[in-house]
Protein backbone atom coordinates (compact mmCIF):
# COMPACT_ATOMS: atom_id res chain seq x y z
CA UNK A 1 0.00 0.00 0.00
CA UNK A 2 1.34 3.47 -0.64
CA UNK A 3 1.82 5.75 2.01
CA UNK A 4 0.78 9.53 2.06
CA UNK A 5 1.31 12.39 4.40
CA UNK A 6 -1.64 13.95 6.64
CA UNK A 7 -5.11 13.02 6.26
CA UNK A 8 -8.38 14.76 6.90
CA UNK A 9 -11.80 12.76 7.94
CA UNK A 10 -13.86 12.23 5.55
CA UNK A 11 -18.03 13.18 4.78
CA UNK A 12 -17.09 16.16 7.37
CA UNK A 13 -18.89 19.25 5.83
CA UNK A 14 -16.52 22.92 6.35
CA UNK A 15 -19.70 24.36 7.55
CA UNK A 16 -19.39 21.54 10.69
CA UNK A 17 -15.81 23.12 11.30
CA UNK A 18 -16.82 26.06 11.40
CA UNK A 19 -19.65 26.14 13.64
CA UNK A 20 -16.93 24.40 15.93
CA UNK A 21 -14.67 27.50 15.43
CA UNK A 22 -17.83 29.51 16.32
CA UNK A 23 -19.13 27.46 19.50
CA UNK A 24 -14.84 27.18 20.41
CA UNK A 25 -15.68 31.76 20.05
CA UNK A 26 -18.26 31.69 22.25
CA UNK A 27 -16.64 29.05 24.76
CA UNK A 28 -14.12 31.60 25.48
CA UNK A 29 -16.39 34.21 27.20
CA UNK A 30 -16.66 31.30 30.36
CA UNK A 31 -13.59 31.51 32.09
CA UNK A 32 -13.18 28.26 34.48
CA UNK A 33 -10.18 27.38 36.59
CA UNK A 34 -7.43 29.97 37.30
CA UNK A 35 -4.36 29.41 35.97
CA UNK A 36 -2.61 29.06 39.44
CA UNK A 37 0.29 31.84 40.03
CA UNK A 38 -0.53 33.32 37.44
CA UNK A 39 -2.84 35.83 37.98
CA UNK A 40 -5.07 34.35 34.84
CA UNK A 41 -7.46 31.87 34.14
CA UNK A 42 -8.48 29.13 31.75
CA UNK A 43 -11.64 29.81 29.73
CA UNK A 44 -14.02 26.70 28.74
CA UNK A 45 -12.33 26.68 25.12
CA UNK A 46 -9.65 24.88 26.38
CA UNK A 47 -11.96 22.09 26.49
CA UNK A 48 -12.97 21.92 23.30
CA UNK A 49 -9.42 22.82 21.39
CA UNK A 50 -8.50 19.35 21.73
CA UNK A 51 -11.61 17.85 20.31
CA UNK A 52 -11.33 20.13 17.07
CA UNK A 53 -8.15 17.75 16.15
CA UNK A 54 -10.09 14.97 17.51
CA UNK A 55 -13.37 15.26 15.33
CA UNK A 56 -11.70 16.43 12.03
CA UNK A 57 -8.09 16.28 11.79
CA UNK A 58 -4.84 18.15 12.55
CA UNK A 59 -4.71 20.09 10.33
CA UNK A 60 -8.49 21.04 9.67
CA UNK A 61 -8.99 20.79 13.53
CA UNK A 62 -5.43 23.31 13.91
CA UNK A 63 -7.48 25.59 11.32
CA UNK A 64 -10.73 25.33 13.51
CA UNK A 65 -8.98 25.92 16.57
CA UNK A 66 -7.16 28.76 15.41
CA UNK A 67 -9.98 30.54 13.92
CA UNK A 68 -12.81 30.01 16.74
CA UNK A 69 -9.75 31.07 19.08
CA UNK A 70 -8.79 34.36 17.56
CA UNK A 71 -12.31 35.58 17.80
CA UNK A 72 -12.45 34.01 20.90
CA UNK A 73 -10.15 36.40 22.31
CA UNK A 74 -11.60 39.46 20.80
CA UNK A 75 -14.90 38.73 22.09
CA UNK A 76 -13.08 37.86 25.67
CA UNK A 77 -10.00 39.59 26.03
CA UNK A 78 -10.46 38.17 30.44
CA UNK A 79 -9.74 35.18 29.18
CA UNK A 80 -6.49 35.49 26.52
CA UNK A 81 -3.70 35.37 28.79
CA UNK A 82 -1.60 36.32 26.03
CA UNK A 83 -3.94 38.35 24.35
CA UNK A 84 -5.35 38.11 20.69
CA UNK A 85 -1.80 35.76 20.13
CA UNK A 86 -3.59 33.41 22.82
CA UNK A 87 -5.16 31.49 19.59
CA UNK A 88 -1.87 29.73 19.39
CA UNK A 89 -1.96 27.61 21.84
CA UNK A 90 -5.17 26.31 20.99
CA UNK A 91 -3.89 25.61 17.30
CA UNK A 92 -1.31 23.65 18.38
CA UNK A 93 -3.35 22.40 21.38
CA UNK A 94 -5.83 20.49 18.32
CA UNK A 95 -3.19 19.72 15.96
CA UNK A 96 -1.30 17.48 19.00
CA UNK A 97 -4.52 16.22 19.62
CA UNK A 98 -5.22 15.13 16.33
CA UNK A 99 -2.43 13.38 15.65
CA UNK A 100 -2.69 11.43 18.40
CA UNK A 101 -6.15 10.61 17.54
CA UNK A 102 -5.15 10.28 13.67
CA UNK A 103 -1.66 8.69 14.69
CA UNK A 104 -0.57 5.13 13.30
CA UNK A 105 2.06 2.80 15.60
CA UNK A 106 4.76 3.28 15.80
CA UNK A 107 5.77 7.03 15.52
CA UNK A 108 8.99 7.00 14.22
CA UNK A 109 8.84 4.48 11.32
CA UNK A 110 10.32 3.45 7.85
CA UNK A 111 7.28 3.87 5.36
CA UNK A 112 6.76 1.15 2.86
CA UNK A 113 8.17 3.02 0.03
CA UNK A 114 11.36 3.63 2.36
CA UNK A 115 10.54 6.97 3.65
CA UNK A 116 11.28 8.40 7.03
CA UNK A 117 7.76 9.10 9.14
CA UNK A 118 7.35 11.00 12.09
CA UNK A 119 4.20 11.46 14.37
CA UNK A 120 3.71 15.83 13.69
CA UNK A 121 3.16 15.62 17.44
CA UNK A 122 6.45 14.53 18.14
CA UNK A 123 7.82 17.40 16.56
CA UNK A 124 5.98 19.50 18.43
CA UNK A 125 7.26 18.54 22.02
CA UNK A 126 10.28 18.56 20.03
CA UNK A 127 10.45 22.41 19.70
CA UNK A 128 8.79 23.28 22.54
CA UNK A 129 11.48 21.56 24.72
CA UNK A 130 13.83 23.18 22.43
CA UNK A 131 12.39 26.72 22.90
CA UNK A 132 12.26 25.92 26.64
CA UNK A 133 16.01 25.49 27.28
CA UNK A 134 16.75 28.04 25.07
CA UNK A 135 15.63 31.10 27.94
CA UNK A 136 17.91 31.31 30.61
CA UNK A 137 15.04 30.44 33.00
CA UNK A 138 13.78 27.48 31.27
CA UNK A 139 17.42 26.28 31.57
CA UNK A 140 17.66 26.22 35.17
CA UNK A 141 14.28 24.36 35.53
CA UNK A 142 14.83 20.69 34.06
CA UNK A 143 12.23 19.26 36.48
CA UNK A 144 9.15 21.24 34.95
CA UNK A 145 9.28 19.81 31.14
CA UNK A 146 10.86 16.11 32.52
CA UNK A 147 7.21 15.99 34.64
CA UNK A 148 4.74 18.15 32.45
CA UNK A 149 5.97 17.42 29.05
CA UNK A 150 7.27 14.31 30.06
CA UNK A 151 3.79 13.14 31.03
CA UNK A 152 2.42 15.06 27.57
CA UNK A 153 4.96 12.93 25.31
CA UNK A 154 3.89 9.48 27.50
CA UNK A 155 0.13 10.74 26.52
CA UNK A 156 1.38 11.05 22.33
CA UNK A 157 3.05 7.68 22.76
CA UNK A 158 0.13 5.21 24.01
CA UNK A 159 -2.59 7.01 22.26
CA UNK A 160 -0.96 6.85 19.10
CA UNK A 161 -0.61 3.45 19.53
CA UNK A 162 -4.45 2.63 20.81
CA UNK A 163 -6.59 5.48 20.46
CA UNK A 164 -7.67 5.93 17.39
CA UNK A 165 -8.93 1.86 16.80
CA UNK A 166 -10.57 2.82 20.27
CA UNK A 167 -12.55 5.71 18.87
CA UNK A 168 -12.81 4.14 15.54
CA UNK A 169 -14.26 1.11 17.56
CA UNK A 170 -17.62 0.73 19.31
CA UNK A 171 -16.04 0.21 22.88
CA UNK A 172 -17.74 3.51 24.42
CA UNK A 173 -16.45 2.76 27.42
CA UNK A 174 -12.93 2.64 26.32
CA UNK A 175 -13.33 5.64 24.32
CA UNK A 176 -13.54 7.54 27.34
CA UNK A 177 -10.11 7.37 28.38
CA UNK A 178 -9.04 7.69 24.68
CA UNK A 179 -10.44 11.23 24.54
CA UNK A 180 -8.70 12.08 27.90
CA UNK A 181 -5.24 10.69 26.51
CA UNK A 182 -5.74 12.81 23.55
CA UNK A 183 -6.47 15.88 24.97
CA UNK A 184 -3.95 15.71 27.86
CA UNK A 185 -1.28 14.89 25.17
CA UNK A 186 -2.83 17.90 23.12
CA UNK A 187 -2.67 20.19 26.25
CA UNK A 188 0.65 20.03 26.87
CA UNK A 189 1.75 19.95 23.60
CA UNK A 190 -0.10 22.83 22.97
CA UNK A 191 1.57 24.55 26.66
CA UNK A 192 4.69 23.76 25.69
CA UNK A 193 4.82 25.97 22.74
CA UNK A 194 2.88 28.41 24.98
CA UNK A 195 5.17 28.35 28.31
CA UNK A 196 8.11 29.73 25.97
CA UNK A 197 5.87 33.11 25.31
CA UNK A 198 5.00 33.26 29.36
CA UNK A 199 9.18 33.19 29.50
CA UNK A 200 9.81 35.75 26.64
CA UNK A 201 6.91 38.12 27.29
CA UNK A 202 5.76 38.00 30.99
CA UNK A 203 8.85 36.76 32.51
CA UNK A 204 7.18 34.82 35.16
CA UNK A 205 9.39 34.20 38.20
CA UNK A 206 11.38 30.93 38.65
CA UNK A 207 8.85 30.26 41.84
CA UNK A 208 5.85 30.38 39.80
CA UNK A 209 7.62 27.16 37.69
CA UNK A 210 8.08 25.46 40.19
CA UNK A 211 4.37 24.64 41.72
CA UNK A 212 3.28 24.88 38.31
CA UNK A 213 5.50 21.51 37.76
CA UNK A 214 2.79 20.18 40.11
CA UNK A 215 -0.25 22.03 39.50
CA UNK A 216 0.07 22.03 35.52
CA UNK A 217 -0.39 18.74 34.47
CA UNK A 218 -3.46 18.18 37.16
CA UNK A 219 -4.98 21.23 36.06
CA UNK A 220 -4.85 19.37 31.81
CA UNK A 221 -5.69 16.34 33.51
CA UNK A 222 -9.28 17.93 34.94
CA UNK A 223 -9.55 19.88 31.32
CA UNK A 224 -8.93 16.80 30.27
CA UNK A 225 -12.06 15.08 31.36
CA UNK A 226 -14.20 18.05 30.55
CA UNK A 227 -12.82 17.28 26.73
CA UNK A 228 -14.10 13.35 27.25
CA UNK A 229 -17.46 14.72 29.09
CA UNK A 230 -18.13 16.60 25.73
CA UNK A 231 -16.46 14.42 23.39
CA UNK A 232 -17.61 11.23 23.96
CA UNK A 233 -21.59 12.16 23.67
CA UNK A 234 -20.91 13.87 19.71
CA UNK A 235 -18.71 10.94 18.67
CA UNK A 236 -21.45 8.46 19.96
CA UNK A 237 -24.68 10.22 18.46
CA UNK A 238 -23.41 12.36 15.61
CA UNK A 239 -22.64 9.46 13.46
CA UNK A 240 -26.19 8.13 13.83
CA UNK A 241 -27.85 10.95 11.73
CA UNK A 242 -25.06 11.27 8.91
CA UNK A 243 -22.62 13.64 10.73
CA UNK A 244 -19.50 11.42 10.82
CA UNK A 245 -16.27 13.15 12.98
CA UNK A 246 -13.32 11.29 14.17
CA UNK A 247 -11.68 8.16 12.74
CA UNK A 248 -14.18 5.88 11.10
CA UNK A 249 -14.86 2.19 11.43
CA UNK A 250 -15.20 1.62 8.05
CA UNK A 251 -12.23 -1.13 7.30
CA UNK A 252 -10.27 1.33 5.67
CA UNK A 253 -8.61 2.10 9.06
CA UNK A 254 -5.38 -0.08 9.13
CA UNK A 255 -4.33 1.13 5.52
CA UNK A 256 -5.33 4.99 5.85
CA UNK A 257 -3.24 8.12 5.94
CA UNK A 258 -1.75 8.86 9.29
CA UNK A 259 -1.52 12.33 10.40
CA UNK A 260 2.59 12.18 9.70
CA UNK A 261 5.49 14.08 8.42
CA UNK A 262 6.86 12.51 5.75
CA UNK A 263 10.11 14.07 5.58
CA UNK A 264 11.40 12.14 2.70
CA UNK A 265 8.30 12.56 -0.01
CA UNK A 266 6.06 14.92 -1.12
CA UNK A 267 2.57 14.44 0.10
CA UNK A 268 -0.73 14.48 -1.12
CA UNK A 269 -3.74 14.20 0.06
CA UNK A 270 -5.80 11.02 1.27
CA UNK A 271 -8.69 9.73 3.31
CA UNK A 272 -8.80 7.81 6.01
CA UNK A 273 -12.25 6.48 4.88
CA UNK A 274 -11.54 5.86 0.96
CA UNK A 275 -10.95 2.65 0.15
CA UNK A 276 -7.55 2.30 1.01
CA UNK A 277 -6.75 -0.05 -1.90
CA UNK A 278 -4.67 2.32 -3.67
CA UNK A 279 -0.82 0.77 -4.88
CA UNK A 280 2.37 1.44 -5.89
């Protein structure tokens, strides 16, 4: 079978994805938990960032995310901690997310056609640990991405490997923990591109890192099941009246497009519910 690069869901109308963006707009206006030492707070959006990668993609739910967040922050400017630029965490929050969801095992891989494949999540907890050591602060806090990223990266590597048969599946009950693997994965990819900005712009004091090495990951982890409490419902009922998100279980799941960087190739498009037949 031939390999491509990232895929997209397929039967998913652009007017779904963007009454996500829109209902991702108005989630911002409900600011939840406070981001603790911060000064800030979370807004319900964070909730639903993840499941925009979940339902339709990475990069259609990084698109969604990113749009729905922008105006998010315009319409609640409380709740954009780093102001109208606060739409980029959630963009990379849903494309982590939906590679994860979209991911094939293992990560790292030779293709068929001899190409060299990496997970696009990878690469993002790739740079953000990067961009972390590269402020002097960062640098003298090793503990804080070794536990929150850490835990983020252990997220990437066991749902890639089981959660999107589980969600493709009809095990609802294991599709719970799916979503929350997803999302938590998402979440901290998505913070690790957005701690470097709290470094750079706010310069928040070494103390402040240091209970957020605890407090950070259980804060995803409770955002976390928020995203399964809302997820889990739409992937079960949507699908009933025509609306199909997420991966499909259609059989064309083992030989679809992953959501991967082909670093080797050129890629073109696919869908993980064509037929999947297609050759060399």
């Amino acid at each position: 079978m031939r390999e491509k690069g990232f895929t997209q869901p397929t039967k998913v109308h652009i007017a779904l994805i963007a009454v996500w963006a829109a209902v991702t707009a108005g989630a911002q206006v409900i600011p939840t938990i406070p981001m603790l030492g911060t000064g800030r707070s979370f807004s319900f959006a964070s909730a639903l960032a993840p499941l925009a990668g979940i339902f339709f993609g990475p990069l259609a739910g990084a698109l969604c995310a990113a749009a729905g967040g922008f105006v998010g922050s315009l319409l609640a400017p409380h709740t954009a901690w780093m102001g109208p630029g606060t739409f980029i965490v959630g963009t990379v929050t849903a494309f982590t997310a939906g590679c994860i969801a979209w991911g094939r095992w293992p990560p790292i891989r030779i293709s068929g056609n001899g190409s060299f494949v990496i997970n696009g999540g990878i690469i993002v907890f790739l740079l953000g640990t990067v961009l972390w050591f590269s402020h002097e602060t960062g640098r003298s806090l090793v503990r804080f991405p070794l536990v929150f990223y850490g835990a983020g990266f252990a997220a990437l590597l066991v749902g890639s490997a089981f959660a999107g048969r589980i969600l493709a599946g009809g095990n609802h009950a294991l599709k719970f923990p799916a979503l929350m693997l997803c999302a938590f994965g998402g979440m901290a990819g998505g913070a690790s591109i957005g701690n470097f900005f709290g470094l750079v712009l706010f310069d928040f004091p070494r103390e402040m890192w240091m209970v957020l090495t605890v407090t950070a990951p259980i804060e995803r982890l409770v955002f976390s099941v928020a995203t399964a409490l809302v997820g889990l419902p739409l992937l079960s009922s949507l699908p009933k009246i025509g609306i199909f998100i997420g991966p499909q279980e259609d059989g064309s799941f083992e030989n679809s497009t992953p959501p991967d960087y082909d670093i080797s190739t050129e890629t073109s498009g696919g869908d993980r519910g064509g037929t999947g037949d297609e050759k060399d």
